[in-house]
C-alpha atoms as a PDB file:
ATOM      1  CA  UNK A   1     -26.062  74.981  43.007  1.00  0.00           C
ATOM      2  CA  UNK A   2     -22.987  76.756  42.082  1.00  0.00           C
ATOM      3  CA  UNK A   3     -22.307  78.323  38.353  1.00  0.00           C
ATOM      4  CA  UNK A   4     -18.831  76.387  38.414  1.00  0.00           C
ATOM      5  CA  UNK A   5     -20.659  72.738  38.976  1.00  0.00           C
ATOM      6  CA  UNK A   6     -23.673  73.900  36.466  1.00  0.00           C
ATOM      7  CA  UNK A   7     -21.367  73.982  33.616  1.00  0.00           C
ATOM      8  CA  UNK A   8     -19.323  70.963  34.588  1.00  0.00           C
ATOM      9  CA  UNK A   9     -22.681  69.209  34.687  1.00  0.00           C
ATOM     10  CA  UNK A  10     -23.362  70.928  31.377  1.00  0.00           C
ATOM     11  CA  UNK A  11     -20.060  69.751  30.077  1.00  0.00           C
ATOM     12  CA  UNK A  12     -20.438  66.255  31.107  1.00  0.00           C
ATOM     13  CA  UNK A  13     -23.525  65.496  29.003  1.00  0.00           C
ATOM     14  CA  UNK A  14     -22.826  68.154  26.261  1.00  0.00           C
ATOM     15  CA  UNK A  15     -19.053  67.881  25.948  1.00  0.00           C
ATOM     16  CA  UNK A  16     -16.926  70.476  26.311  1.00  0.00           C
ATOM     17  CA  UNK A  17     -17.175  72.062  23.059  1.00  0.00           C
ATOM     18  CA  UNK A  18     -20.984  71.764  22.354  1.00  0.00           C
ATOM     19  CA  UNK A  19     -22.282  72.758  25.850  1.00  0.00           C
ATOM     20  CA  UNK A  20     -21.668  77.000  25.776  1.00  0.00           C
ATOM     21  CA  UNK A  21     -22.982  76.498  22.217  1.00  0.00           C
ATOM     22  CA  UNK A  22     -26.106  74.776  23.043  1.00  0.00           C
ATOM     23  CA  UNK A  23     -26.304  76.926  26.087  1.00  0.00           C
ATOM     24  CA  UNK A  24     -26.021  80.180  23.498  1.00  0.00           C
ATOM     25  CA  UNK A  25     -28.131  79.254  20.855  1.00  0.00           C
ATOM     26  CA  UNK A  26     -30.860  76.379  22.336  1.00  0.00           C
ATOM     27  CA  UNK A  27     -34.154  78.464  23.222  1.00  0.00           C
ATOM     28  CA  UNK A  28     -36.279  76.731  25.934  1.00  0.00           C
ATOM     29  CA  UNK A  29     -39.748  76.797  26.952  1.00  0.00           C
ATOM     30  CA  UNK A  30     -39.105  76.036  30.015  1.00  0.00           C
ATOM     31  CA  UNK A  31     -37.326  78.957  30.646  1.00  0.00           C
ATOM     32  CA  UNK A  32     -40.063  80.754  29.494  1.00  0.00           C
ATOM     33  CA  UNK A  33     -38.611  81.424  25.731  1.00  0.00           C
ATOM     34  CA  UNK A  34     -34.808  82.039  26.930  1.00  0.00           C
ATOM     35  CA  UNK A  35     -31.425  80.123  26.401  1.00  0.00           C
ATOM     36  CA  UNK A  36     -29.675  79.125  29.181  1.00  0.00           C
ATOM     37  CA  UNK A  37     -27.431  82.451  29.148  1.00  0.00           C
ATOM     38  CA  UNK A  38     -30.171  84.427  28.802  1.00  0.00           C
ATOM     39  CA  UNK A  39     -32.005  82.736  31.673  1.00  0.00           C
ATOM     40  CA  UNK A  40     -28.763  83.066  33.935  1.00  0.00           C
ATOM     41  CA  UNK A  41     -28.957  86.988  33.060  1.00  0.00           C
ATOM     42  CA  UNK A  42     -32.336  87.199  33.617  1.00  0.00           C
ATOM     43  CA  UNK A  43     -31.574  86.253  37.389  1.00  0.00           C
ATOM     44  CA  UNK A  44     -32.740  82.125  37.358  1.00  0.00           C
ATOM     45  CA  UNK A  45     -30.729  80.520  40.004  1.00  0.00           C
ATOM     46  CA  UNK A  46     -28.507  77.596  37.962  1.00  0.00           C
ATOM     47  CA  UNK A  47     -30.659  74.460  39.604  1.00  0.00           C
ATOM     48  CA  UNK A  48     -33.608  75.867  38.092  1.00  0.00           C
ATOM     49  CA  UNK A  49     -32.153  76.430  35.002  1.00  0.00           C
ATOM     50  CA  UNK A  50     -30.596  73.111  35.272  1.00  0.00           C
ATOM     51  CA  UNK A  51     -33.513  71.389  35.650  1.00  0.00           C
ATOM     52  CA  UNK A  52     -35.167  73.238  32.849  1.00  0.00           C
ATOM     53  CA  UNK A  53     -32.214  71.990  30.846  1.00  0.00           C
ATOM     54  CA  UNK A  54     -32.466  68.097  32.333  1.00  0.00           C
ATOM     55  CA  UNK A  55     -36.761  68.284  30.895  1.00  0.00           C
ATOM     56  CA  UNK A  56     -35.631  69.434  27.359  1.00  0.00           C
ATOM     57  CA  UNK A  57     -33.228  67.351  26.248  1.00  0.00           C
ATOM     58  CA  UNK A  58     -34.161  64.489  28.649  1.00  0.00           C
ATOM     59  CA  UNK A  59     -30.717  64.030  31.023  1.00  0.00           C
ATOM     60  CA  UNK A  60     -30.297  60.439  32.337  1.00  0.00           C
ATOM     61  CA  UNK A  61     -30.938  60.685  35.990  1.00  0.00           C
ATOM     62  CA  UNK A  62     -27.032  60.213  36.678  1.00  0.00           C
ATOM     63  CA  UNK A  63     -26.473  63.208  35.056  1.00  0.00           C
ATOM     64  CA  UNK A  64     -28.936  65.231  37.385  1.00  0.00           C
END
């Protein structure tokens, strides 16, 4: 998956606004204690971290 559709998806079931926000601040255990920007950093390709993010907050599955 590319970074450009990862945040779209993020957008879509964040909003535009709240989605870099959640995806500064929200800290994960299934990214092993990291927000999504940290996780990125850290070298996590953007379907893992997508699916991390899909488990945590529970994305409908027409959203994944």
């Amino acid at each position: 998956m590319r970074l450009t559709v990862f945040w779209e998806r993020m957008a879509a079931h964040f909003g535009e606004a709240y989605a870099d926000s959640f995806a500064r601040d929200h800290v994960m255990s299934e990214l092993g204690g990291r927000t999504v920007h940290e996780a990125l950093e850290a070298g996590w390709g953007a379907k893992e971290v997508w699916r991390a993010v899909c488990v945590a907050v529970d994305v409908p599955a027409e959203l994944r």
